[in-house]
Every structure is written in structure tokens, then in C-alpha cells.
C-alpha atoms as a PDB file:
ATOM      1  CA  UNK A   1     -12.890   8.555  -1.203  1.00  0.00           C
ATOM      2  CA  UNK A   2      -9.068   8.006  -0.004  1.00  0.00           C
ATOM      3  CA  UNK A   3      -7.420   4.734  -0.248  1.00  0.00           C
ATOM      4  CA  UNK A   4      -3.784   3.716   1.210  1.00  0.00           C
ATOM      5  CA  UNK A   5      -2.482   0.631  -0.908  1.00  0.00           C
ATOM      6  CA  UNK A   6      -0.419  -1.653   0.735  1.00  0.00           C
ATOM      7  CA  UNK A   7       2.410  -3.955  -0.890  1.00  0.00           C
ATOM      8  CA  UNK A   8       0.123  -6.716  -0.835  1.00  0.00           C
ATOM      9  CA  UNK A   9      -2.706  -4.832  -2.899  1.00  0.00           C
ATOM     10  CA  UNK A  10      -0.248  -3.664  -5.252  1.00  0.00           C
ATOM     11  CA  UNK A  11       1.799  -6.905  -5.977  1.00  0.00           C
ATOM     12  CA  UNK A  12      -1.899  -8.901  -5.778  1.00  0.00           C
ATOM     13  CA  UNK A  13      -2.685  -6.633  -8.931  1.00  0.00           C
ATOM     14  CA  UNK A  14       0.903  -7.107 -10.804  1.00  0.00           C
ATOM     15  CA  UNK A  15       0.377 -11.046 -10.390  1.00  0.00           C
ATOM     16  CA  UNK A  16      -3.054 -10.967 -11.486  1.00  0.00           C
ATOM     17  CA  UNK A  17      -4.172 -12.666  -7.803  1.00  0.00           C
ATOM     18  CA  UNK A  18      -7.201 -12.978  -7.098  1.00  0.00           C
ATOM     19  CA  UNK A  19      -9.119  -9.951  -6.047  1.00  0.00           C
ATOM     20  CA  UNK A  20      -6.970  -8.104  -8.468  1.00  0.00           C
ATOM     21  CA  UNK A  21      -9.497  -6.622 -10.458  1.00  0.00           C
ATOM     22  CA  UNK A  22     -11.080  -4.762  -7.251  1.00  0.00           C
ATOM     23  CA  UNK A  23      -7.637  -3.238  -7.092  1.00  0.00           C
ATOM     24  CA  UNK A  24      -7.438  -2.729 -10.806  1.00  0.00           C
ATOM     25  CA  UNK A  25     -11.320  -1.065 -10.461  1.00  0.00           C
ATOM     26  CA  UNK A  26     -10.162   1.550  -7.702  1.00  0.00           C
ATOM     27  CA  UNK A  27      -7.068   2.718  -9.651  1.00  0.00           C
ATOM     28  CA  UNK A  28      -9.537   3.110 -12.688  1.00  0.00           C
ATOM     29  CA  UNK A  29     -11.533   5.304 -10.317  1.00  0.00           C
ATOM     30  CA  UNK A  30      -8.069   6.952  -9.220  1.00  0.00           C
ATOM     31  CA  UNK A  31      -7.899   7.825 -13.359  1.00  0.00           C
ATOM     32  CA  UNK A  32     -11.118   8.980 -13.422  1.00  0.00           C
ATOM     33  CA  UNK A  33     -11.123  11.220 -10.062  1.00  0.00           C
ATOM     34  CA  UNK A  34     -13.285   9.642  -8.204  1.00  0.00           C
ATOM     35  CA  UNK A  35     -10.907   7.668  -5.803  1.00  0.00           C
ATOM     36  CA  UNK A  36      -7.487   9.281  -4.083  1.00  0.00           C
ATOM     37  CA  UNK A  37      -4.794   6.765  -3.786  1.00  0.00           C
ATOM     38  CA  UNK A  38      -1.408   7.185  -1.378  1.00  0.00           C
ATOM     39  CA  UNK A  39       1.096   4.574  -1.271  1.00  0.00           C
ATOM     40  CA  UNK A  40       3.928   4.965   1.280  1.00  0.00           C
ATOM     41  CA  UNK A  41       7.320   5.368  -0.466  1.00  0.00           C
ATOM     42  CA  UNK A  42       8.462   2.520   1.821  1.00  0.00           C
ATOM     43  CA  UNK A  43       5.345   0.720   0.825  1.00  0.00           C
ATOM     44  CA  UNK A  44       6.602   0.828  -2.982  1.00  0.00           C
ATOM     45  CA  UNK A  45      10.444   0.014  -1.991  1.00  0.00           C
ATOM     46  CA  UNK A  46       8.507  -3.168  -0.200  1.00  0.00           C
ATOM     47  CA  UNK A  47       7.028  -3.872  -3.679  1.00  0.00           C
ATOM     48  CA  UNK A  48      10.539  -3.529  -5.702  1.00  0.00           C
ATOM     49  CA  UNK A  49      12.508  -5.323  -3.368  1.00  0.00           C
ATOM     50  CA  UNK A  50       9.842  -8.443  -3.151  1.00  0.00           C
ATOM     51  CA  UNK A  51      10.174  -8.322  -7.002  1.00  0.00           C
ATOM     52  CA  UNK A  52      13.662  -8.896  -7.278  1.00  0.00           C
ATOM     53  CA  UNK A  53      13.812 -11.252  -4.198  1.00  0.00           C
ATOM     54  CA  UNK A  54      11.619 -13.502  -6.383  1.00  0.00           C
ATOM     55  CA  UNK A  55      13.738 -13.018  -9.408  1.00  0.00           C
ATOM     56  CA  UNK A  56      11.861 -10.748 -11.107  1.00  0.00           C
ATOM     57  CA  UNK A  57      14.289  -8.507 -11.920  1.00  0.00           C
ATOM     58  CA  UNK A  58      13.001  -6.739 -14.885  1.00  0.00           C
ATOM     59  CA  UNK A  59       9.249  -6.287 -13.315  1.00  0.00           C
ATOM     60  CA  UNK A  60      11.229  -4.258 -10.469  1.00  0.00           C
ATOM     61  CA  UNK A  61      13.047  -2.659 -12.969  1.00  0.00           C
ATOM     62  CA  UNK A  62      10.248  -1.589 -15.083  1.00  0.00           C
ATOM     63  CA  UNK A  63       7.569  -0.914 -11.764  1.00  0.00           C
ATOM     64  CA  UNK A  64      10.501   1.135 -10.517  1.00  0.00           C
ATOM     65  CA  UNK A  65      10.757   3.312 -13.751  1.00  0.00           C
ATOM     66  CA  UNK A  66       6.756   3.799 -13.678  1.00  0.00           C
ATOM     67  CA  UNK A  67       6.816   4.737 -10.257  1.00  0.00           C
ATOM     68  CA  UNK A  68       9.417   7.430 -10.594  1.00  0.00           C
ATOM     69  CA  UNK A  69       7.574   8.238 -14.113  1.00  0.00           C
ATOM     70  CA  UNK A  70       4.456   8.690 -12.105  1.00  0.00           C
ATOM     71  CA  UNK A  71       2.581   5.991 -14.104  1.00  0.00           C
ATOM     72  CA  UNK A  72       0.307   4.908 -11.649  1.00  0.00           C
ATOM     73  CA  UNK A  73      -2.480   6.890 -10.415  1.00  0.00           C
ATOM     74  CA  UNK A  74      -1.601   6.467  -6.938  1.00  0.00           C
ATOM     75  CA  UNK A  75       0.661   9.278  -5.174  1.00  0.00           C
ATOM     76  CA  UNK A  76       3.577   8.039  -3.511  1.00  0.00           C
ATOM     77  CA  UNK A  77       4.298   9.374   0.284  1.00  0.00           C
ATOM     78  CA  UNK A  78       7.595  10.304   0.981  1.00  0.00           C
ATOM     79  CA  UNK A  79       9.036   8.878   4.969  1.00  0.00           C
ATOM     80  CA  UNK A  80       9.217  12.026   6.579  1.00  0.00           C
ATOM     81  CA  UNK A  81      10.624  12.242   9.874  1.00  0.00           C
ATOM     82  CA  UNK A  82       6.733  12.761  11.347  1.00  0.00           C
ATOM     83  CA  UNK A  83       5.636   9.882   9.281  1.00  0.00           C
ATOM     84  CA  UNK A  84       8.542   7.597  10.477  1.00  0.00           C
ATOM     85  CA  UNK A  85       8.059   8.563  14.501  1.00  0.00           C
ATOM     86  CA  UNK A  86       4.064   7.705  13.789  1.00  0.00           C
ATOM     87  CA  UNK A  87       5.292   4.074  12.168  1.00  0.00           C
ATOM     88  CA  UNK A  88       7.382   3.082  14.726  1.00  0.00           C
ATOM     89  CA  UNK A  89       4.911   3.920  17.157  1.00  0.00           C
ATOM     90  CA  UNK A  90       1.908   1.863  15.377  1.00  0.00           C
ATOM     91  CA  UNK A  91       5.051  -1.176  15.192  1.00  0.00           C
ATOM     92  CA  UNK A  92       5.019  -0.750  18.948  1.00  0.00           C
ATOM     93  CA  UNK A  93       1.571  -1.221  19.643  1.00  0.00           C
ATOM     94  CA  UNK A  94       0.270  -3.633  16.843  1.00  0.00           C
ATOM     95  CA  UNK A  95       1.254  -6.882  15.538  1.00  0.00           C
ATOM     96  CA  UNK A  96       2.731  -5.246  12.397  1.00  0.00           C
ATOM     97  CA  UNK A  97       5.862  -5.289  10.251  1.00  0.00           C
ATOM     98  CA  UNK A  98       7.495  -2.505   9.867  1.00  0.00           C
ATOM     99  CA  UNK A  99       6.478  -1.514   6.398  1.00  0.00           C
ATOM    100  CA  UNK A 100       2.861  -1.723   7.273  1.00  0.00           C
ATOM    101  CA  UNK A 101       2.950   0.370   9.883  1.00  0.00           C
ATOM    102  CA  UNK A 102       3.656   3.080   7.148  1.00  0.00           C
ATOM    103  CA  UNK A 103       0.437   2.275   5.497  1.00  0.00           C
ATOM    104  CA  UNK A 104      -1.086   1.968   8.456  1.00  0.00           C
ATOM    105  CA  UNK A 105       0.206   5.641  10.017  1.00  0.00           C
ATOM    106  CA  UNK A 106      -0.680   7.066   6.247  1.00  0.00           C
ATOM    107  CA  UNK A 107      -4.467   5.835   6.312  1.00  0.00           C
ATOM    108  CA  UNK A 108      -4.348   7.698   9.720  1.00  0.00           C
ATOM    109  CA  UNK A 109      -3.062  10.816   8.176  1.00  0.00           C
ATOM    110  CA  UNK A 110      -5.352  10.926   5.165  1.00  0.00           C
ATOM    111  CA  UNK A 111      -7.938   9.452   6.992  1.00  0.00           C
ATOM    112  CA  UNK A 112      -8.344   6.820   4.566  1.00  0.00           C
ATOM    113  CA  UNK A 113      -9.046   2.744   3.903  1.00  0.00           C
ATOM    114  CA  UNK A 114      -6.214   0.459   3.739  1.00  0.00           C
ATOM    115  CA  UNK A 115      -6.827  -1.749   0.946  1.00  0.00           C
ATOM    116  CA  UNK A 116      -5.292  -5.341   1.419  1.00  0.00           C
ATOM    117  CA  UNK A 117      -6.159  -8.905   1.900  1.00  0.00           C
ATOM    118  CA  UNK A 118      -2.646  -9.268   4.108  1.00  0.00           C
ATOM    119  CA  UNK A 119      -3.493 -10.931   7.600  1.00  0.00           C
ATOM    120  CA  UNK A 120      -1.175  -9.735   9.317  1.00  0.00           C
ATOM    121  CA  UNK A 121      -2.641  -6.637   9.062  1.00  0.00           C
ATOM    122  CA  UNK A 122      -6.213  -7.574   8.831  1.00  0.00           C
ATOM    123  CA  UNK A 123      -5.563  -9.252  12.158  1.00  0.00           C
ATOM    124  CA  UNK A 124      -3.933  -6.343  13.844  1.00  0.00           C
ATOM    125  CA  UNK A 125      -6.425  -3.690  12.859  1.00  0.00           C
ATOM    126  CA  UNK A 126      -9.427  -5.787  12.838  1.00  0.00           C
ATOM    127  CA  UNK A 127     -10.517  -5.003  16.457  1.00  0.00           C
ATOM    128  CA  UNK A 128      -9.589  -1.766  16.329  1.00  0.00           C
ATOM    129  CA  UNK A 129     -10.714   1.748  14.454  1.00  0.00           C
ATOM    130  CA  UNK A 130      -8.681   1.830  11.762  1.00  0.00           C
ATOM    131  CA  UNK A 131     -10.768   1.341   8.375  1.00  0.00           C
ATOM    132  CA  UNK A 132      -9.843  -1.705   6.049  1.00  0.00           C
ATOM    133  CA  UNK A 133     -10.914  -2.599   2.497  1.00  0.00           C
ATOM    134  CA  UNK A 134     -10.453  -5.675   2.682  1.00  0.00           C
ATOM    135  CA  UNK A 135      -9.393  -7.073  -1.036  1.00  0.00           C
ATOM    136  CA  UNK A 136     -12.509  -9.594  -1.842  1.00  0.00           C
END
């Protein structure tokens, strides 16, 4: 099972939102092998940057030291050129900042499940055939 986390899935665990603990149970399954998670590298730069916006300036500090420790069981996706061509293109035809659009073009790649509970792109995708797990 593949799974493409979103900001929104990842900073809905870190705050302890609701529907945290279904993102909490796949990255348990991510530990135990059962569950493959990606997260776009400028998916995870959304994440740090949101932190400190909100003056949280040691949780960016510290999520930014786990990432690049390779704490989390998620793999982060580096922007490639391919990856960034594919994002801009999804920005073009979908209602869709332009940070989702990289989770959006990497659950296309994998051929994985966004997991998020953002509307924006819940809306977007909704109609179409691009798989969501929708955060309960």
C-alpha cells in the first residue's frame, strides 16, 4: 500500500488535530512495512515554513533536523526537473496550490493515495481519478 502525505496530514499529526491518529496509525504501518510513505521535499519545506510562520520556531527547527535525520518513516521526494514539469502542469489544470500539485504529481508517480483532509485538494481531485484518503 503507497501513501503520499501532504502538509496538511503531516502538520494535522504534529498538532494532534483531529484525525491525527489515522495519520499516526499509517506511519506505524510505515514502521512496521506494511504501508510505503513519500512526501514531496517541497511538501516538507511547506511543513517547516508553516511552522515558523506561526512562530514555532523550534518545532521547525527540530521537524527539520528529523527530516534530514530520516526520523520519520516516510521517504522524502526530491523536485526533480520531471517532477517539477508534472506539478506545474497538474497547477494548470486543477484548482491547486502549487505545493500540492507536488503531492498530487507524486501519488501519480507511485501510484499511490494522497492522504489529507485539505479541501482544496479534496475539491480538485474529487471528480476526478486520482485516489484520496481522505483523513477521517
Amino acid at each position: 500500500m503507497i501513501r503520499i502525505f501532504d502538509a496538511f496530514a503531516v502538520l494535522c499529526w504534529m498538532q494532534e488535530e483531529p484525525g491525527s491518529s489515522y495519520v499516526n496509525h499509517l506511519m506505524e504501518e510505515a514502521e512496521k512495512g506494511t504501508v510505503k510513505i513519500y512526501i514531496s521535499a517541497i511538501n516538507a519545506g511547506e511543513i517547516y515554513y508553516r511552522l515558523i510562520k506561526s512562530g514555532k520556531a523550534r518545532e521547525a527547527a527540530s521537524f527539520l533536523s528529523d527530516v534530514k535525520n530520516k526520523v520519520f518513516p516516510w521517504e522524502v521526494v526530491a523536485a526533480t526537473n520531471t517532477r517539477v514539469w508534472e506539478a506545474a502542469k497538474l497547477k494548470g489544470e486543477y484548482r491547486l496550490s502549487y505545493a500540492d500539485a507536488f503531492a498530487v504529481a507524486l501519488a501519480k508517480e507511485k501510484g499511490g493515495k494522497i492522504v489529507t483532509r485539505d479541501p482544496e485538494i479534496i475539491a480538485a481531485l474529487s471528480c476526478d481519478d486520482f485516489l484520496l484518503d481522505q483523513i477521517p
